[in-house]
N, C-alpha and C. Protein backbone atom coordinates (compact mmCIF):
# COMPACT_ATOMS: atom_id res chain seq x y z
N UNK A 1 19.69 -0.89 4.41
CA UNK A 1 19.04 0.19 5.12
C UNK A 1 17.89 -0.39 5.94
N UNK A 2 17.82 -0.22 6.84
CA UNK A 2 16.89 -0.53 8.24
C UNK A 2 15.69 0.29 8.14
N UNK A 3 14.66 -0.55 8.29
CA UNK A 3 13.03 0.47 7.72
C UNK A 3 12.92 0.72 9.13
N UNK A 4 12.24 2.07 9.88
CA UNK A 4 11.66 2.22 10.73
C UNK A 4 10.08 2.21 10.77
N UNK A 5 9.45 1.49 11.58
CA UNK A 5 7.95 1.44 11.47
C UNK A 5 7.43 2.86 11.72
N UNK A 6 5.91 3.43 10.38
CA UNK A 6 5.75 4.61 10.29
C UNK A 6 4.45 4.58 11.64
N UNK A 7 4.23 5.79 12.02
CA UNK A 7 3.30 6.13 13.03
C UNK A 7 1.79 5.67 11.81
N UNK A 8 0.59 5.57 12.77
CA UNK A 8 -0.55 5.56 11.35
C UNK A 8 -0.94 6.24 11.06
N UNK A 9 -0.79 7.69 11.30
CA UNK A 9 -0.76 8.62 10.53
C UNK A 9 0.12 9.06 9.34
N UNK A 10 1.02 8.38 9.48
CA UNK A 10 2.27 8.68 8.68
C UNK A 10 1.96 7.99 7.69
N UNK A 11 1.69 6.65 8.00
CA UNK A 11 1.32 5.08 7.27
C UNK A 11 -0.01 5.33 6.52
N UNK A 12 -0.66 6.07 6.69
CA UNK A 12 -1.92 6.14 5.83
C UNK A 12 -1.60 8.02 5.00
N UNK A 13 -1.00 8.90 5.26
CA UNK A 13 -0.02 9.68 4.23
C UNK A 13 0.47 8.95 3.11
N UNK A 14 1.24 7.87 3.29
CA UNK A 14 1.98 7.26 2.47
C UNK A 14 1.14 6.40 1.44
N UNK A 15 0.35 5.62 2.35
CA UNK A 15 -0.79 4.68 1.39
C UNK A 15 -1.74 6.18 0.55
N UNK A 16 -2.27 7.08 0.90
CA UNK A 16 -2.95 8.34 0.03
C UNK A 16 -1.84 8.67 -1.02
N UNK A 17 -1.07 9.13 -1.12
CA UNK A 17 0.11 9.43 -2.06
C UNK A 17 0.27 8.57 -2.98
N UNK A 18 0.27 7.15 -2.53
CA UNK A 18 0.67 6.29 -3.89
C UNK A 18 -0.14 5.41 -4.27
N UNK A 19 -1.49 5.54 -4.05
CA UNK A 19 -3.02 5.36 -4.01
C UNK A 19 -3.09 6.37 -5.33
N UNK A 20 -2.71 7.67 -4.89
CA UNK A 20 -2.80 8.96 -6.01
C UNK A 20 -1.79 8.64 -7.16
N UNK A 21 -0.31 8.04 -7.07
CA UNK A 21 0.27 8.39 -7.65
C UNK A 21 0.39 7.03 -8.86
N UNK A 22 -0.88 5.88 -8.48
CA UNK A 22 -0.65 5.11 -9.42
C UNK A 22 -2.14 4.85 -10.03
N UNK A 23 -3.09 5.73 -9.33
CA UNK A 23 -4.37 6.01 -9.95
C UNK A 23 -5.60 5.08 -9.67
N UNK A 24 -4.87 4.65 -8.07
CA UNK A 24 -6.39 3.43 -7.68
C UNK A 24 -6.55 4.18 -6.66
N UNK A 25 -7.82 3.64 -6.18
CA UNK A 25 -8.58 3.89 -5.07
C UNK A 25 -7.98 3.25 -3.94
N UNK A 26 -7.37 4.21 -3.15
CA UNK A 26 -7.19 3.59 -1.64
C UNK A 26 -7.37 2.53 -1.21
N UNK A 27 -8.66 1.93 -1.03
CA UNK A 27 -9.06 0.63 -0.67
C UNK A 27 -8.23 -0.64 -1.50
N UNK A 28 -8.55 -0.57 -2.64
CA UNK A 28 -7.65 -1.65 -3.92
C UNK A 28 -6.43 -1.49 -3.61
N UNK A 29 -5.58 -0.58 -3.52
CA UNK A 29 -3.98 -0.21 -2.40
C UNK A 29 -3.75 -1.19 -1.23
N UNK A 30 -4.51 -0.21 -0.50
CA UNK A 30 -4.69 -1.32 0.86
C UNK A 30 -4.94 -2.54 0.85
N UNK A 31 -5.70 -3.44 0.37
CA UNK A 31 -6.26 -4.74 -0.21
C UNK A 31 -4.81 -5.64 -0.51
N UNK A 32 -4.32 -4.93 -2.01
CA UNK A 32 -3.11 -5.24 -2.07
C UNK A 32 -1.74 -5.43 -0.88
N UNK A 33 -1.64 -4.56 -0.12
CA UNK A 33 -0.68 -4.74 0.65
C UNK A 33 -1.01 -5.36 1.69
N UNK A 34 -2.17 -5.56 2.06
CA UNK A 34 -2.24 -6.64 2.92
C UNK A 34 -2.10 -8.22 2.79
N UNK A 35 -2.67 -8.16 1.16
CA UNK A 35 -2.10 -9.38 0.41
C UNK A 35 -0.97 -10.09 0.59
N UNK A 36 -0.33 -8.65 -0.07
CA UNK A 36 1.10 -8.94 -0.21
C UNK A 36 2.03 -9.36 1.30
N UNK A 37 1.42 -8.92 2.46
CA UNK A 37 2.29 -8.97 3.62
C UNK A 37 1.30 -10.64 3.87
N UNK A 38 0.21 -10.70 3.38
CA UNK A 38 0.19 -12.17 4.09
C UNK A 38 0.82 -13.26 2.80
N UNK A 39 1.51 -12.93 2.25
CA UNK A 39 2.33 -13.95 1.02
C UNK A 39 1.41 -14.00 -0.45
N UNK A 40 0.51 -13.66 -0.56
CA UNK A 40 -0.38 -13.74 -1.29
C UNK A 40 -0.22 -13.42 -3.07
N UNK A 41 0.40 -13.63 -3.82
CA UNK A 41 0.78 -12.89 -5.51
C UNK A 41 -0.32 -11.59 -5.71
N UNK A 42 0.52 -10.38 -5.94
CA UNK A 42 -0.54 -9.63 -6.14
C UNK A 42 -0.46 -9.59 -7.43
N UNK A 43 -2.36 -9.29 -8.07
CA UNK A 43 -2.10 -9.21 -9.73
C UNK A 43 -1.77 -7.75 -9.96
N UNK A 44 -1.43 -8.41 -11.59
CA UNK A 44 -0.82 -7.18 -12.50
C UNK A 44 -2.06 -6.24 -12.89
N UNK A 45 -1.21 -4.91 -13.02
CA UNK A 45 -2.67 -4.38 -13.40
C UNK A 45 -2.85 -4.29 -14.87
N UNK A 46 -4.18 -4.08 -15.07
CA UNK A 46 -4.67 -4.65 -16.47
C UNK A 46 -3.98 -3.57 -18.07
């Protein structure tokens, strides 16, 4: 399945939702996936 790139409004919907739905703060989310897109191991959570 072929991802389509989200608008940034759409893209920051999505980061709020699962920010909420795994109980961190937005920022620590974001942090992470930027990590992760520059190759980086993200840690486990505690």
């Amino acid at each position: 399945m072929a991802a389509t790139p989200a608008t940034a409004r759409e893209a920051e919907r999505i980061l709020s939702a699962a920010a909420a739905g795994a109980g961190l703060p937005e920022a620590a989310l974001a942090a992470a996936v930027l990590d992760a897109s520059r190759g980086k191991p993200v840690p486990a959570r505690p």
